[in-house]
Protein backbone atom coordinates (compact mmCIF):
# COMPACT_ATOMS: atom_id res chain seq x y z
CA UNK A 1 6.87 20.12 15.18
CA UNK A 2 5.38 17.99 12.42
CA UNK A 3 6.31 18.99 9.03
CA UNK A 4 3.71 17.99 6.92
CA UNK A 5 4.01 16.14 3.51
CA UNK A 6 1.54 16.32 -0.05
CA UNK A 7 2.24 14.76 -3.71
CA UNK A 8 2.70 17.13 -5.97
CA UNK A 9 3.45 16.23 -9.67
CA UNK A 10 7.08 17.53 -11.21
CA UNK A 11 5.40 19.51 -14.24
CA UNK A 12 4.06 21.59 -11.81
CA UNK A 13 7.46 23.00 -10.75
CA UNK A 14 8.43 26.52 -12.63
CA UNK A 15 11.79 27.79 -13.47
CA UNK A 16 11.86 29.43 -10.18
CA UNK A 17 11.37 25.88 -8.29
CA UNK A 18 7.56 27.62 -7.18
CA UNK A 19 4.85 25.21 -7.32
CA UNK A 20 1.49 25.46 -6.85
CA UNK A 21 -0.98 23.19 -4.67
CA UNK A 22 -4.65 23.23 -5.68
CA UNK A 23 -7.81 21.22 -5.05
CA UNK A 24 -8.65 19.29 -1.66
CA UNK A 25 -4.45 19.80 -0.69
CA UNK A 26 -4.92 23.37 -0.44
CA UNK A 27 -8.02 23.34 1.23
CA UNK A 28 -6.73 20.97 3.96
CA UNK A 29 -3.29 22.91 4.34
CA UNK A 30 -5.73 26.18 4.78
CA UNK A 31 -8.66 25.35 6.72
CA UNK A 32 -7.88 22.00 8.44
CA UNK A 33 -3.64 22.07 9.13
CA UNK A 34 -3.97 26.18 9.54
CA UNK A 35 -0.97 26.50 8.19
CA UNK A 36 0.43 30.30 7.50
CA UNK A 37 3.21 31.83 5.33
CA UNK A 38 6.37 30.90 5.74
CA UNK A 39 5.27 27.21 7.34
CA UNK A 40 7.75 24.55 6.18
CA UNK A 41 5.86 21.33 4.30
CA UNK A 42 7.40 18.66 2.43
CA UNK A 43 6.46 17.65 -1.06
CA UNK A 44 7.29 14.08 -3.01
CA UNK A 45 6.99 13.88 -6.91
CA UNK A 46 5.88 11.05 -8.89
CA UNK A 47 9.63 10.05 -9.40
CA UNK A 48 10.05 10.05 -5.54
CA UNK A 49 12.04 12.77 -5.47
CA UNK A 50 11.35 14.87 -1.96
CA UNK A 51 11.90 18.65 -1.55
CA UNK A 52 10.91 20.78 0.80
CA UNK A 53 9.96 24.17 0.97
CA UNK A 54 8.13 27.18 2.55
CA UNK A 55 4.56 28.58 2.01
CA UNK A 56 5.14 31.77 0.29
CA UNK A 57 0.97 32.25 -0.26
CA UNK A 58 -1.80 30.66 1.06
CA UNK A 59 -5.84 30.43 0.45
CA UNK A 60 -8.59 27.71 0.15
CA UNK A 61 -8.18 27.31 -3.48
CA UNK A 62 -4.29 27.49 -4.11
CA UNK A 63 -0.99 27.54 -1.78
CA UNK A 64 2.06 28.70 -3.33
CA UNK A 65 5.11 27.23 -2.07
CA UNK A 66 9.25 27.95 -2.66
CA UNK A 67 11.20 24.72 -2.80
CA UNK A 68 14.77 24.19 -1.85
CA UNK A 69 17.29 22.91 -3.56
CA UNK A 70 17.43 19.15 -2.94
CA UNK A 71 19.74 15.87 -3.56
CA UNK A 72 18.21 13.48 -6.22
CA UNK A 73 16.74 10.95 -3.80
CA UNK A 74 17.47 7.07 -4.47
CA UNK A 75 13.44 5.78 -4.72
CA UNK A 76 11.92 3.87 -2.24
CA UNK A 77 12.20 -0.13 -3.34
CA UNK A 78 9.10 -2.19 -2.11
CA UNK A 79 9.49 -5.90 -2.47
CA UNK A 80 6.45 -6.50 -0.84
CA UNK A 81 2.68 -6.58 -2.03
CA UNK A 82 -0.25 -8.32 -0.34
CA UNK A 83 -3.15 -10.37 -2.06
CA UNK A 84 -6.24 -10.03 -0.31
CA UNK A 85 -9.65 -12.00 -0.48
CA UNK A 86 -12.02 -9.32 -1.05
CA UNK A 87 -13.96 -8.89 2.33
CA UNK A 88 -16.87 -7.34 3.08
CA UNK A 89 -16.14 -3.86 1.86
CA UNK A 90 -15.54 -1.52 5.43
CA UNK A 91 -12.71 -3.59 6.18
CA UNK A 92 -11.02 -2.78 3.12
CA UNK A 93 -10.47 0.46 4.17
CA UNK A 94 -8.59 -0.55 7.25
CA UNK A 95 -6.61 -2.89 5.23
CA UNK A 96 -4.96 -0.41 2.79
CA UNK A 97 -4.29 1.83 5.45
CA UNK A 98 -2.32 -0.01 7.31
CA UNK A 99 -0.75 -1.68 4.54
CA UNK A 100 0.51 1.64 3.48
CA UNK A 101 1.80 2.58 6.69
CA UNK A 102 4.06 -0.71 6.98
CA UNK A 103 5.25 -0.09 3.63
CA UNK A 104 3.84 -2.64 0.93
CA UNK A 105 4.25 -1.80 -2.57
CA UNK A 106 0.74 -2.28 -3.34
CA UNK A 107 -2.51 -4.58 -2.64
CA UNK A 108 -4.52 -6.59 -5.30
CA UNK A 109 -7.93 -7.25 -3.91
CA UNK A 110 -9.53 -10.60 -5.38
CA UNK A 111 -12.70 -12.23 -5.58
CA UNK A 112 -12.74 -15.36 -4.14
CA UNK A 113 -14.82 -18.72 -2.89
CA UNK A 114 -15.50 -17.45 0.21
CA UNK A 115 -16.01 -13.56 -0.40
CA UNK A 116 -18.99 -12.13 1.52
CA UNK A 117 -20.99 -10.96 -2.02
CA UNK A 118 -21.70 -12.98 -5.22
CA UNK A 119 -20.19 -9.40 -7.16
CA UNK A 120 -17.33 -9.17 -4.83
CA UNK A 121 -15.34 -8.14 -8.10
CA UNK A 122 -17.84 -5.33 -9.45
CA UNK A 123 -18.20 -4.08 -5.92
CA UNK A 124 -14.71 -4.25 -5.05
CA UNK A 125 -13.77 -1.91 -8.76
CA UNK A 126 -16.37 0.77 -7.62
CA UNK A 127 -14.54 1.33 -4.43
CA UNK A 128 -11.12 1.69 -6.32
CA UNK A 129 -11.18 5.57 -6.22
CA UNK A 130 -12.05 5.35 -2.53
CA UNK A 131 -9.06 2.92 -1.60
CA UNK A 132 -6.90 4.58 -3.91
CA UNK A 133 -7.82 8.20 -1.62
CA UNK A 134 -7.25 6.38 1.44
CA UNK A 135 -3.67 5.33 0.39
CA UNK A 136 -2.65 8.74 -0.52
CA UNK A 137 -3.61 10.29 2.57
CA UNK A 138 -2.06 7.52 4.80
CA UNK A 139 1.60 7.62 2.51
CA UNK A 140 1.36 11.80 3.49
CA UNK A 141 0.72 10.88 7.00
CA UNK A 142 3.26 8.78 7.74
CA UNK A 143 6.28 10.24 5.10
CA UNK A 144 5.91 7.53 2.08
CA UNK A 145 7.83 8.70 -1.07
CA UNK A 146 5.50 6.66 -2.83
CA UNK A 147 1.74 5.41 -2.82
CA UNK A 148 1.06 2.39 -3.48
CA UNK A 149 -0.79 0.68 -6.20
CA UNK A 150 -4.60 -0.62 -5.49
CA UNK A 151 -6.18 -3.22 -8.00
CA UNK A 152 -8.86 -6.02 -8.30
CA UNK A 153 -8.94 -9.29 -9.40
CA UNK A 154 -11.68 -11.37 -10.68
CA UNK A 155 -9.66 -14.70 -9.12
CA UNK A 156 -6.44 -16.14 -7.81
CA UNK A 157 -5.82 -17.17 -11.66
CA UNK A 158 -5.80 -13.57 -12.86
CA UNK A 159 -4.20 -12.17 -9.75
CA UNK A 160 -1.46 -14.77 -10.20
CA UNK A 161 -0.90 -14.11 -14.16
CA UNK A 162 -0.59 -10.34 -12.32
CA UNK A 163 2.58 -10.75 -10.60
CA UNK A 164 6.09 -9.05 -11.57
CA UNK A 165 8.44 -12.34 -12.77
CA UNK A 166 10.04 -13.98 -10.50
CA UNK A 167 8.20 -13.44 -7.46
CA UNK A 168 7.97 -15.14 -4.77
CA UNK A 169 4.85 -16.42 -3.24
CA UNK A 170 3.22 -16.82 0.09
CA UNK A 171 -0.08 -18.03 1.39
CA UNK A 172 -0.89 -17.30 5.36
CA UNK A 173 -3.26 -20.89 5.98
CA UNK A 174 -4.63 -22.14 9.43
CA UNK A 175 -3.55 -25.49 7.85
CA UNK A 176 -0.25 -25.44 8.85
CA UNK A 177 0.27 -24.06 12.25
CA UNK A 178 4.28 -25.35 12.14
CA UNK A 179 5.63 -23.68 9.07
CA UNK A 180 7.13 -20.49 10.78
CA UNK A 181 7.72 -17.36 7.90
CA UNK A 182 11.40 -17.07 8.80
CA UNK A 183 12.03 -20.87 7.92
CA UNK A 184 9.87 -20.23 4.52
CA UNK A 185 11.77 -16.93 3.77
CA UNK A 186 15.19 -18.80 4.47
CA UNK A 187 15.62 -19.62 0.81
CA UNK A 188 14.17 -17.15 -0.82
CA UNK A 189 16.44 -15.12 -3.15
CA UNK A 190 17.95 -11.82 -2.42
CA UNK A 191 15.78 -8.73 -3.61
CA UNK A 192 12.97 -10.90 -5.27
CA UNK A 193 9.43 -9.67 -5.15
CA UNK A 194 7.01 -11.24 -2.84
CA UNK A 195 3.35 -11.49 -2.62
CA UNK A 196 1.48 -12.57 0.58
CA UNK A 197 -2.02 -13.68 -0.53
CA UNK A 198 -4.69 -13.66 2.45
CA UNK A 199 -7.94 -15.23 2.10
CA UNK A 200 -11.25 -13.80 2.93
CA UNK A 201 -13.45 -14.22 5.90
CA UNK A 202 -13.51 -18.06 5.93
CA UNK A 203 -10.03 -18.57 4.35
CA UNK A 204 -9.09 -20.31 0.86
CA UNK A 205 -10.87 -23.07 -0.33
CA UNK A 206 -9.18 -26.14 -1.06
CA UNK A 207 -8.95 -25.51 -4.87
CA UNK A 208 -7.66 -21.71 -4.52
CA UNK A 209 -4.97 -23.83 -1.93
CA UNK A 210 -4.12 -26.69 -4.64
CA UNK A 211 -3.79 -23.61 -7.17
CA UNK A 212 -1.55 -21.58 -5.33
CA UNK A 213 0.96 -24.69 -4.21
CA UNK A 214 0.69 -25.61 -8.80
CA UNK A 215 2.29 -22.10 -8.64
CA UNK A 216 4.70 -22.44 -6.28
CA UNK A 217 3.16 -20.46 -3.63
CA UNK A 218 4.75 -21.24 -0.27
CA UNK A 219 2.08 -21.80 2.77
CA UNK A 220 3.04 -20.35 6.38
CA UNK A 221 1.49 -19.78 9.34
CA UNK A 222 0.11 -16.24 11.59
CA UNK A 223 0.41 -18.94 14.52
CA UNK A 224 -2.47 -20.82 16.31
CA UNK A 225 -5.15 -18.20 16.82
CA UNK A 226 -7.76 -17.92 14.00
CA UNK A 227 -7.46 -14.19 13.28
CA UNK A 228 -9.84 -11.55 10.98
CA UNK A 229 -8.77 -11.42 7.64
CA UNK A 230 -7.89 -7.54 8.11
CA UNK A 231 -5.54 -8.82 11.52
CA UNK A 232 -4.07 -11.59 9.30
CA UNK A 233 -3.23 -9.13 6.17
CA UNK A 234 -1.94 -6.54 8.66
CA UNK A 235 0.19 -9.75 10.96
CA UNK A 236 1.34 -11.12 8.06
CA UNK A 237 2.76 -7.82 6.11
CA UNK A 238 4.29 -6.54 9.17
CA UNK A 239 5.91 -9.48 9.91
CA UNK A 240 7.20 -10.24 6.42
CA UNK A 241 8.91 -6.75 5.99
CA UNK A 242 10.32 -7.09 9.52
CA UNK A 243 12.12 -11.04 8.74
CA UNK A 244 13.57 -8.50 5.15
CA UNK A 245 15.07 -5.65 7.57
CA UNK A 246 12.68 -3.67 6.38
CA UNK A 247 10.68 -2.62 9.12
């Protein structure tokens, strides 16, 4: 049986280890998961420290639930973020998602050449709160310790200037359709962030490519289909984590 899991925040934890859920959690563990006294759910902290526990009272505005005593937990270490051309907005959805099932650290979405709207930028910040919902509920489905981040960039310039030091780069192109990921990960140093940036419907344009490659961005390629920018960001994540054992 599944054992359910929901973010909880550590201040909320009494001296007796109770906490209580409130808000849209306990409405879904109520009226949508059904779940009863003395069901068994997991709960993760914003340090990524996971307990579990049992439902001890339950309604549609507040579950109280009696943790165990747990091991600290070593937090979950994500090397891996993903740079995505802002596409026409529905497909974002799908793209964090996923993303936060395979296990990036986070997403930055940026405006670029060939983005769908003239305000890709504006539109994409208004939709923040939505994404950000999306990649909560998808780290609880699938037993993330940790959500990841969601941001927006007005260009590559500003999404670059973004980056932890010392990361390293990749750009997925349909220019180069011999430059296999594993070769281009070969030399890449042990434990160093990466960032795969994805264009938009339409791909980089030559400038955003010249910029990238002045900043050491390394191109590869998803092989010799064309695929949708949500296929390629998807593709290229999975198969980045899987070439760093980590999928």
């Amino acid at each position: 049986m599944t054992t359910h899991q929901f973010f909880i925040k550590q201040s909320r934890i009494d001296k007796s280890r109770m906490v209580t859920i409130e808000g849209q959690d306990a409405r879904h563990i109520s009226q949508v998961l059904r779940l009863k006294k003395g069901s068994r759910i997991k709960l993760v902290d914003e340090t990524q420290q996971l307990y579990s526990g049992t439902i001890r009272k339950v309604s549609a505005k507040a579950v109280l639930v009696a943790l165990d005593e747990m091991p600290p937990c070593i937090p979950e270490q994500a090397r891996v973020s993903v740079v995505q051309g802002i596409p026409r907005l529905p497909k974002s959805d799908l793209i964090v998602q996923k993303l936060t099932e395979l296990g990036v650290g986070g997403i930055t979405f940026v405006s670029m050449a060939r983005s769908p709207y003239t305000d890709a930028y504006e539109r994409l910040q208004r939709r923040l709160q939505r994404l950000e919902s999306i990649a909560e509920a998808a780290a609880k489905q699938c037993g993330r310790r940790c959500i990841p981040w969601i941001r927006a960039a007005k260009n590559i310039k500003e999404a670059l200037t973004d980056l932890s030091e010392g990361s390293i780069c990749l750009a997925a192109s349909e220019n180069v359709k011999d430059k296999r990921l594993q070769n281009v990960l070969s030399a890449a140093p042990a434990a160093a962030p990466i960032s795969v940036f994805i264009g938009p419907e339409g791909g980089f344009s030559e400038d955003e490519l010249a910029l990238l490659a002045r900043n050491g961005a390394r191109e590869f390629s998803l092989g010799q289909n064309i695929l949708r920018t949500e296929t390629a960001a998807i593709v290229a994540a999975a198969l980045v984590l899987y070439e760093l054992g980590e999928l």
